[in-house]
Protein backbone atom coordinates (compact mmCIF):
# COMPACT_ATOMS: atom_id res chain seq x y z
CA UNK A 1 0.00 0.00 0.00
CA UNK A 2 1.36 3.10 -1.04
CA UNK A 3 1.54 6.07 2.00
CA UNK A 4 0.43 9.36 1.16
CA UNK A 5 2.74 12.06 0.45
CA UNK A 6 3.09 13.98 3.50
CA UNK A 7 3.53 10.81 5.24
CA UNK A 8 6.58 10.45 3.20
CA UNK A 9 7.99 13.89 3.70
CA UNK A 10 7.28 13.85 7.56
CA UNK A 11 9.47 10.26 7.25
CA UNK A 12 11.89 11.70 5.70
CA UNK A 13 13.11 14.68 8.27
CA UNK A 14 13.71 11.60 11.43
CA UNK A 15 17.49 11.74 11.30
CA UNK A 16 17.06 15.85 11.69
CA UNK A 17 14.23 15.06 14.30
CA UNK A 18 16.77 12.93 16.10
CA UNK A 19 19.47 15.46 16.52
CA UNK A 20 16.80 17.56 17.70
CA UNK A 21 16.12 15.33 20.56
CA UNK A 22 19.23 14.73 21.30
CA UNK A 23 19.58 18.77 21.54
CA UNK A 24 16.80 19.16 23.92
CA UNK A 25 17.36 16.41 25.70
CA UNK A 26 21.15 17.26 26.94
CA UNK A 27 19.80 20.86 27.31
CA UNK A 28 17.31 19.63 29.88
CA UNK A 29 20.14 17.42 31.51
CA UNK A 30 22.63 19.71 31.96
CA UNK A 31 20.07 21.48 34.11
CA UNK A 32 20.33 18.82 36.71
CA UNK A 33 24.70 19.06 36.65
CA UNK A 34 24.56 23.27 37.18
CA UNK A 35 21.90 23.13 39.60
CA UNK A 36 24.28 20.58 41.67
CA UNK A 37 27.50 22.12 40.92
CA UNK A 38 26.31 26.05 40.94
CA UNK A 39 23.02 26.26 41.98
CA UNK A 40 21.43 27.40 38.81
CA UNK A 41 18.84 27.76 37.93
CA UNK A 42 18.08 26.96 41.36
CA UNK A 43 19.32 25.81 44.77
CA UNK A 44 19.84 22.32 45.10
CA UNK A 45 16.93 21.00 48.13
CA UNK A 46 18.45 22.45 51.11
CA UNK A 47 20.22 24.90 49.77
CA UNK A 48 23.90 25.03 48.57
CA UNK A 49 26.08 23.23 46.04
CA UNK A 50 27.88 19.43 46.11
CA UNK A 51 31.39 18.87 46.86
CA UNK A 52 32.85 18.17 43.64
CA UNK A 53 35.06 15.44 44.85
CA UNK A 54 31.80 13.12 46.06
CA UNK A 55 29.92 10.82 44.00
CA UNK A 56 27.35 13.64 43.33
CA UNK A 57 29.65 15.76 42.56
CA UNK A 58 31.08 13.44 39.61
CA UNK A 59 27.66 13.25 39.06
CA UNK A 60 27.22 16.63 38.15
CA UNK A 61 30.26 16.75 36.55
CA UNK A 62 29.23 14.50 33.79
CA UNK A 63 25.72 16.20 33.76
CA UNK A 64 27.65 19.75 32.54
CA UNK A 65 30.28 18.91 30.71
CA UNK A 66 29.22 15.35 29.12
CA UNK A 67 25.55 17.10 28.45
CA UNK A 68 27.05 20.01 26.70
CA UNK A 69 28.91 17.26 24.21
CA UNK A 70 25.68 15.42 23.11
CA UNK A 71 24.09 19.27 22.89
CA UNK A 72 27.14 19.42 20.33
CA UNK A 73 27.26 16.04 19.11
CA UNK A 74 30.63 15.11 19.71
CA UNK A 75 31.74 11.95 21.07
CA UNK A 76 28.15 11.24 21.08
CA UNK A 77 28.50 7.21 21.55
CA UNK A 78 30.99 6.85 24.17
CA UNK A 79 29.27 10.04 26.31
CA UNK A 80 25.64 8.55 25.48
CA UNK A 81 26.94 5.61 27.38
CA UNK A 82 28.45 6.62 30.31
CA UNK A 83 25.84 8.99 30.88
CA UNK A 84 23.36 5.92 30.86
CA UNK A 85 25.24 4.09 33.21
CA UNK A 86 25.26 7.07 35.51
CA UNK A 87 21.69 7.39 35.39
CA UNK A 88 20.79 3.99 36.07
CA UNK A 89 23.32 4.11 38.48
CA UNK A 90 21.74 7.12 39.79
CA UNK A 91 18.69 5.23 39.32
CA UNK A 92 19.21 2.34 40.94
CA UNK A 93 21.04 4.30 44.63
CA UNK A 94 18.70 6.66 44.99
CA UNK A 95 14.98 6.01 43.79
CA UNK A 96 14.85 2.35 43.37
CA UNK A 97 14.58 1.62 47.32
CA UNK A 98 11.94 4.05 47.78
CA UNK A 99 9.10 2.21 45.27
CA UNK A 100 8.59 -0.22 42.65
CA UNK A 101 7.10 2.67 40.86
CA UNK A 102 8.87 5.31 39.55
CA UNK A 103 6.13 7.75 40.32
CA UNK A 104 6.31 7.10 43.59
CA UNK A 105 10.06 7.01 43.51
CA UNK A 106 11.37 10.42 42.03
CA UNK A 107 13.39 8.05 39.64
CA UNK A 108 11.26 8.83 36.15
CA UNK A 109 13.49 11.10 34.79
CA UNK A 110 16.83 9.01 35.38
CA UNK A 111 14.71 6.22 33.59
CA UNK A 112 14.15 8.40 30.82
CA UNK A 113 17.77 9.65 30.12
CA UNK A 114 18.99 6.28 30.88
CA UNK A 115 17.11 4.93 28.57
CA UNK A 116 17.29 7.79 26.08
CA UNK A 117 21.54 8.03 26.24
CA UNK A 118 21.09 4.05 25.38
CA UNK A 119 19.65 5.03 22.67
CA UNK A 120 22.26 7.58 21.25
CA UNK A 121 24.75 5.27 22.04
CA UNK A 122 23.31 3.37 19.56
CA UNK A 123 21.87 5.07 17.00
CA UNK A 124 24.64 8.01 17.26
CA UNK A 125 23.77 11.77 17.04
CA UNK A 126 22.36 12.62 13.65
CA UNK A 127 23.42 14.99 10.98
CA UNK A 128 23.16 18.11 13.04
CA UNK A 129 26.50 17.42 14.58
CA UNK A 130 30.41 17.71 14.83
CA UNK A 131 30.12 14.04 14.44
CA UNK A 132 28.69 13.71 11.51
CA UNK A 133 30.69 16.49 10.28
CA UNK A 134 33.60 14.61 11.30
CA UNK A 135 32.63 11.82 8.93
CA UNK A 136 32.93 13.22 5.72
C-alpha cells in the first residue's frame, strides 16, 4: 500500500528530528549538573552546592560537561553511554529503594535519560552534529 505524500515527507526529516532530541534532551540534563554544581537555575533542596570530589559531585560533573557534548554532538557514543550508566546508576542508589514505581520514587526522569543516552549510544547523534561532520 502506497503512504500518502506527506507521510513520506514527515518520514523523511527523522534523522534531523533525532538530533533535535538529542539537543533538547542534553539541554534539559545539563540542568540537573549546574543546579548541583552552581546552583542554577536553582538551589539544590536544602540549599547550597555538592562537593565536587563526592559521588554527586562526579555526578554533576558528567551532567555539565558530558551534556554540553551530546548538545554538540561530539563523542556522542561513548558520552551517550556513560551517561546511561550514571543514570541507572543514579537510578538504581537513589529512587529504586523508595518504590517499585517510579512515580512514587522520584526516579522517572533518570529512567528516561537512561534509557534515552542508550539510545544515542546506539543510533549516534544525527546529521546536526560535529560528528557527523567529522565523517565526511
Amino acid at each position: 500500500m502506497n503512504q500518502p505524500n506527506i507521510i513520506l515527507k514527515w518520514q523523511s526529516w527523522a534523522p534531523q528530528l533525532r538530533s533535535l532530541l538529542r539537543i533538547v534532551a542534553a539541554i534539559v540534563f545539563i540542568q540537573s549538573g549546574t543546579m548541583k554544581l552552581f546552583g542554577i537555575p536553582m538551589a539544590m533542596p536544602g540549599g547550597g552546592t555538592v562537593n565536587l570530589f563526592s559521588e554527586i559531585g562526579l555526578a554533576a560533573i558528567l551532567e555539565v560537561f558530558g551534556g554540553a557534548l551530546i548538545v554538540i554532538g561530539l563523542f556522542t557514543r561513548p558520552v551517550a553511554f556513560i551517561l546511561a550508566g550514571e543514570m541507572a546508576v543514579a537510578y538504581f542508589q537513589g529512587h529504586a529503594s523508595r518504590s517499585f514505581w517510579t512515580v512514587a520514587n522520584g526516579g522517572g526522569p533518570a529512567v528516561i535519560f537512561c534509557f534515552l543516552w542508550l539510545y544515542f549510544s546506539a543510533v549516534g547523534a544525527g546529521p546536526w552534529s560535529i560528528d557527523a561532520k567529522r565523517k565526511k
